[in-house]
C-alpha atoms as a PDB file:
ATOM      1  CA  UNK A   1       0.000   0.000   0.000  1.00  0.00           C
ATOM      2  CA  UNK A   2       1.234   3.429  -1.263  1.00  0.00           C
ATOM      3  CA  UNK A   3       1.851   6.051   1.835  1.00  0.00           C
ATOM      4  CA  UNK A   4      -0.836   8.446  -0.177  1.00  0.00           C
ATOM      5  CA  UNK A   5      -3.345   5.354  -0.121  1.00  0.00           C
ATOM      6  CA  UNK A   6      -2.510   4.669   3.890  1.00  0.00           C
ATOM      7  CA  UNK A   7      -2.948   8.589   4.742  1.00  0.00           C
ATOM      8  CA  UNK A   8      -5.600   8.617   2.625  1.00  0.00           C
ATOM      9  CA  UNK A   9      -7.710   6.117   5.375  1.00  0.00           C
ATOM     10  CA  UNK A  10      -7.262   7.609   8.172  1.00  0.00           C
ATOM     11  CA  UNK A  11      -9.117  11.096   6.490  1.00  0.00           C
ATOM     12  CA  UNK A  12     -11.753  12.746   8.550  1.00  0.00           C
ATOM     13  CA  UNK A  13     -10.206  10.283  11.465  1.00  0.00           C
ATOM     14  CA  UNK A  14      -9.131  12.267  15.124  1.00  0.00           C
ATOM     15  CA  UNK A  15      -6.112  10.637  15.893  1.00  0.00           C
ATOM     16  CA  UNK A  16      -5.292  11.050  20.240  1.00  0.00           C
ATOM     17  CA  UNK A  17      -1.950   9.295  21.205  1.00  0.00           C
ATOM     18  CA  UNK A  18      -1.352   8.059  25.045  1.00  0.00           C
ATOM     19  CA  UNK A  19       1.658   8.444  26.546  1.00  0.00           C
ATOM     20  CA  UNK A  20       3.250   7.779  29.931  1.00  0.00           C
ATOM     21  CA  UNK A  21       5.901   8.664  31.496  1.00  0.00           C
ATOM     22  CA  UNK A  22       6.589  11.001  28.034  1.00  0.00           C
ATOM     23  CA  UNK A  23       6.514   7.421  26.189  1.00  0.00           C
ATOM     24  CA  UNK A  24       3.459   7.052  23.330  1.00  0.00           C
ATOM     25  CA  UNK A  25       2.129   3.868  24.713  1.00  0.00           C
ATOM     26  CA  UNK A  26      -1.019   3.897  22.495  1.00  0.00           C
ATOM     27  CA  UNK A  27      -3.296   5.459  20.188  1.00  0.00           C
ATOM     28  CA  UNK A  28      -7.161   6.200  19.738  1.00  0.00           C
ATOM     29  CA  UNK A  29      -8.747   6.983  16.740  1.00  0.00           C
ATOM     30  CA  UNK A  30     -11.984   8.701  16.720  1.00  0.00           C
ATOM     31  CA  UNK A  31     -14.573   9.401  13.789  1.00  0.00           C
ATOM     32  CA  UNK A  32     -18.206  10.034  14.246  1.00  0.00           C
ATOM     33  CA  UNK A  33     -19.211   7.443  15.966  1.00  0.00           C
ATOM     34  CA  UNK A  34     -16.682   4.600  15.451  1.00  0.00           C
ATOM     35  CA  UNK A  35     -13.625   4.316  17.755  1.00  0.00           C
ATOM     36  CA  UNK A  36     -10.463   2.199  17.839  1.00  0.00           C
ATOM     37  CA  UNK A  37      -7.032   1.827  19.669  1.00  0.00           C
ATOM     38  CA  UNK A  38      -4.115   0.462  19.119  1.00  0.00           C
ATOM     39  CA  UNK A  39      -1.216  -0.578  22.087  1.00  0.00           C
ATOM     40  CA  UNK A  40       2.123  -1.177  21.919  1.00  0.00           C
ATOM     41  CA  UNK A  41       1.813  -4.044  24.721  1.00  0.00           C
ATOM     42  CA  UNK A  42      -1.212  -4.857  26.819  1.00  0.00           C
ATOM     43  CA  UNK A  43      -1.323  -3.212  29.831  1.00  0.00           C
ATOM     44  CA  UNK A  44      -2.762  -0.250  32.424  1.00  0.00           C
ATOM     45  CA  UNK A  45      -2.664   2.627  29.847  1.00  0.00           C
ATOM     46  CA  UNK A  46      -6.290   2.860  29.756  1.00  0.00           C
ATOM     47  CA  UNK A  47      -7.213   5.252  32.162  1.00  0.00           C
ATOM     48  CA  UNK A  48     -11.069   6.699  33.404  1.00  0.00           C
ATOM     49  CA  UNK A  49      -9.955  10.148  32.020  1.00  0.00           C
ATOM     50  CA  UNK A  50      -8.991   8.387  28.665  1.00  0.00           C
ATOM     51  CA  UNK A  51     -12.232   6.807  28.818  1.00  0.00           C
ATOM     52  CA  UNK A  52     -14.416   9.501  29.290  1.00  0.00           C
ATOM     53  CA  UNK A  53     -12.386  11.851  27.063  1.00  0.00           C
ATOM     54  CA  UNK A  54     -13.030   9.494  23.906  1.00  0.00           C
ATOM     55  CA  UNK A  55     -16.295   6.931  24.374  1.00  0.00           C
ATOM     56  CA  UNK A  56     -18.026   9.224  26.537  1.00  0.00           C
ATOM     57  CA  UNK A  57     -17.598  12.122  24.355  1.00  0.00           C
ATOM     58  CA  UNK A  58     -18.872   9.547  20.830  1.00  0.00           C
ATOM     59  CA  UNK A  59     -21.584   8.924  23.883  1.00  0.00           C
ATOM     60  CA  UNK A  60     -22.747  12.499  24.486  1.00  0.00           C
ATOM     61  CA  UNK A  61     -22.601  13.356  20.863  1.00  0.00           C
ATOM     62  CA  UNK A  62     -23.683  10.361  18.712  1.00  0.00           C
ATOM     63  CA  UNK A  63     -25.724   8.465  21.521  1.00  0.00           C
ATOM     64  CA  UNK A  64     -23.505   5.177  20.700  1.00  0.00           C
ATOM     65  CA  UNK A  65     -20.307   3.934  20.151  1.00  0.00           C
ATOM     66  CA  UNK A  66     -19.403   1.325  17.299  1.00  0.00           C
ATOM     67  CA  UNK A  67     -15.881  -0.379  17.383  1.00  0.00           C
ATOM     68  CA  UNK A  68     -14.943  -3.476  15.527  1.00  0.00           C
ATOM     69  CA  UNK A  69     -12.462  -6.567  15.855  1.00  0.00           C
ATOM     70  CA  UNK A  70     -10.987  -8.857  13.625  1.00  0.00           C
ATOM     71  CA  UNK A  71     -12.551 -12.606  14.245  1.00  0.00           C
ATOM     72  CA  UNK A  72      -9.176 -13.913  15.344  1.00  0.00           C
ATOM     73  CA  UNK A  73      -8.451 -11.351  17.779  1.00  0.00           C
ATOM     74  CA  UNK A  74      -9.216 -13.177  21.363  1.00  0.00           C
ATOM     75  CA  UNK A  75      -7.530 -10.176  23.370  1.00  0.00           C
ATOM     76  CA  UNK A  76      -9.460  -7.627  21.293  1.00  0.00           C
ATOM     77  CA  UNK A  77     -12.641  -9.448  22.042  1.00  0.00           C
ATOM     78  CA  UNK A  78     -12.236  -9.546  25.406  1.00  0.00           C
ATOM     79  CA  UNK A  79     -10.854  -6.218  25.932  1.00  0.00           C
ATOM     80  CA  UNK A  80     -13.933  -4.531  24.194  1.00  0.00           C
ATOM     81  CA  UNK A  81     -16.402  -6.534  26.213  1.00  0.00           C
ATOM     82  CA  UNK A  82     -14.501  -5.785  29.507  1.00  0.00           C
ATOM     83  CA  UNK A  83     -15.497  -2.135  28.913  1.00  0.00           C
ATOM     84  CA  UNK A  84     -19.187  -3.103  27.731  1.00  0.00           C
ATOM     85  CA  UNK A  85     -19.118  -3.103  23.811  1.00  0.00           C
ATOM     86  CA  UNK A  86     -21.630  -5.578  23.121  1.00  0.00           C
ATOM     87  CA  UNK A  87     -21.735  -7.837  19.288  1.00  0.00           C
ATOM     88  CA  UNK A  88     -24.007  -7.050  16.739  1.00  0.00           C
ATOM     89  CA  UNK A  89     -22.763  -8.659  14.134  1.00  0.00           C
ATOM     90  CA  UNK A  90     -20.344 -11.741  13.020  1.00  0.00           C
ATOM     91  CA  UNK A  91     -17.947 -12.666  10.014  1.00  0.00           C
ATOM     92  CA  UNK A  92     -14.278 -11.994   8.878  1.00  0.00           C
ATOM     93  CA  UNK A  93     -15.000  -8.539  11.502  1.00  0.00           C
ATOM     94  CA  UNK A  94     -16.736  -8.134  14.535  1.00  0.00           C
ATOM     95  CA  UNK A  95     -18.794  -5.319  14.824  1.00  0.00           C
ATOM     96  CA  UNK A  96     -19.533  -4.262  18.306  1.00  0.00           C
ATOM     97  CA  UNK A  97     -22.021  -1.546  20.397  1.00  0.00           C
ATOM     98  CA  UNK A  98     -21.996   0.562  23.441  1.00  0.00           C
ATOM     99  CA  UNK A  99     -24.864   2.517  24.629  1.00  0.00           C
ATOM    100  CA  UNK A 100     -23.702   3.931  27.872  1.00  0.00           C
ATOM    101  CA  UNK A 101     -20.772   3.753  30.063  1.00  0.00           C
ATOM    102  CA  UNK A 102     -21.697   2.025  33.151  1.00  0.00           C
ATOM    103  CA  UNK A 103     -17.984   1.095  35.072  1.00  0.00           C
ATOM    104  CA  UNK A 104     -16.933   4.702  34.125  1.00  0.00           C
ATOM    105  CA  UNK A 105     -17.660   7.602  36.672  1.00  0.00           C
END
């Protein structure tokens, strides 16, 4: 994939890295409704303030939050249901919902 093909999909997309301790340890990316993150290693990056800044602002605005997973991707299952995304749909991607926050305060 050409560079002007890869820039080219993440148009329109709000890109919000994570660091810690001045290391990026991850990044969000936010459009509309749709969110999705990428880590560098599992781990305690994801913080209530991180939380709130990105699904509870798709929340507030769009009323839900859509994410999706590749089929193979145990860990990205189970991270997305730990924080409450639930399936709506199944194949070569796993589409998943959230409604409301209910573990975030």
């Amino acid at each position: 994939m050409s560079f002007d093909r890869f820039a080219a999909a993440f148009d329109g997309w709000k890109v919000v890295p994570i660091d810690r301790d001045g290391e990026m340890v991850a990044t969000i990316l936010m459009r509309g409704n749709e969110i999705h993150c990428a880590a560098k290693e599992p781990g305690k990056w994801l913080s209530r303030k991180v939380l709130r800044d990105s699904i509870g602002a798709i929340l507030e605005q769009h009323g839900i939050c859509t994410t999706a997973v590749m089929a193979d991707n145990s860990a990205g299952h189970a991270f997305v249901q730990r924080l409450g995304f639930k399936r709506t749909t199944s194949g070569e991607v796993v589409r998943y919902e959230l409604k409301e926050m209910t573990h975030v305060r």
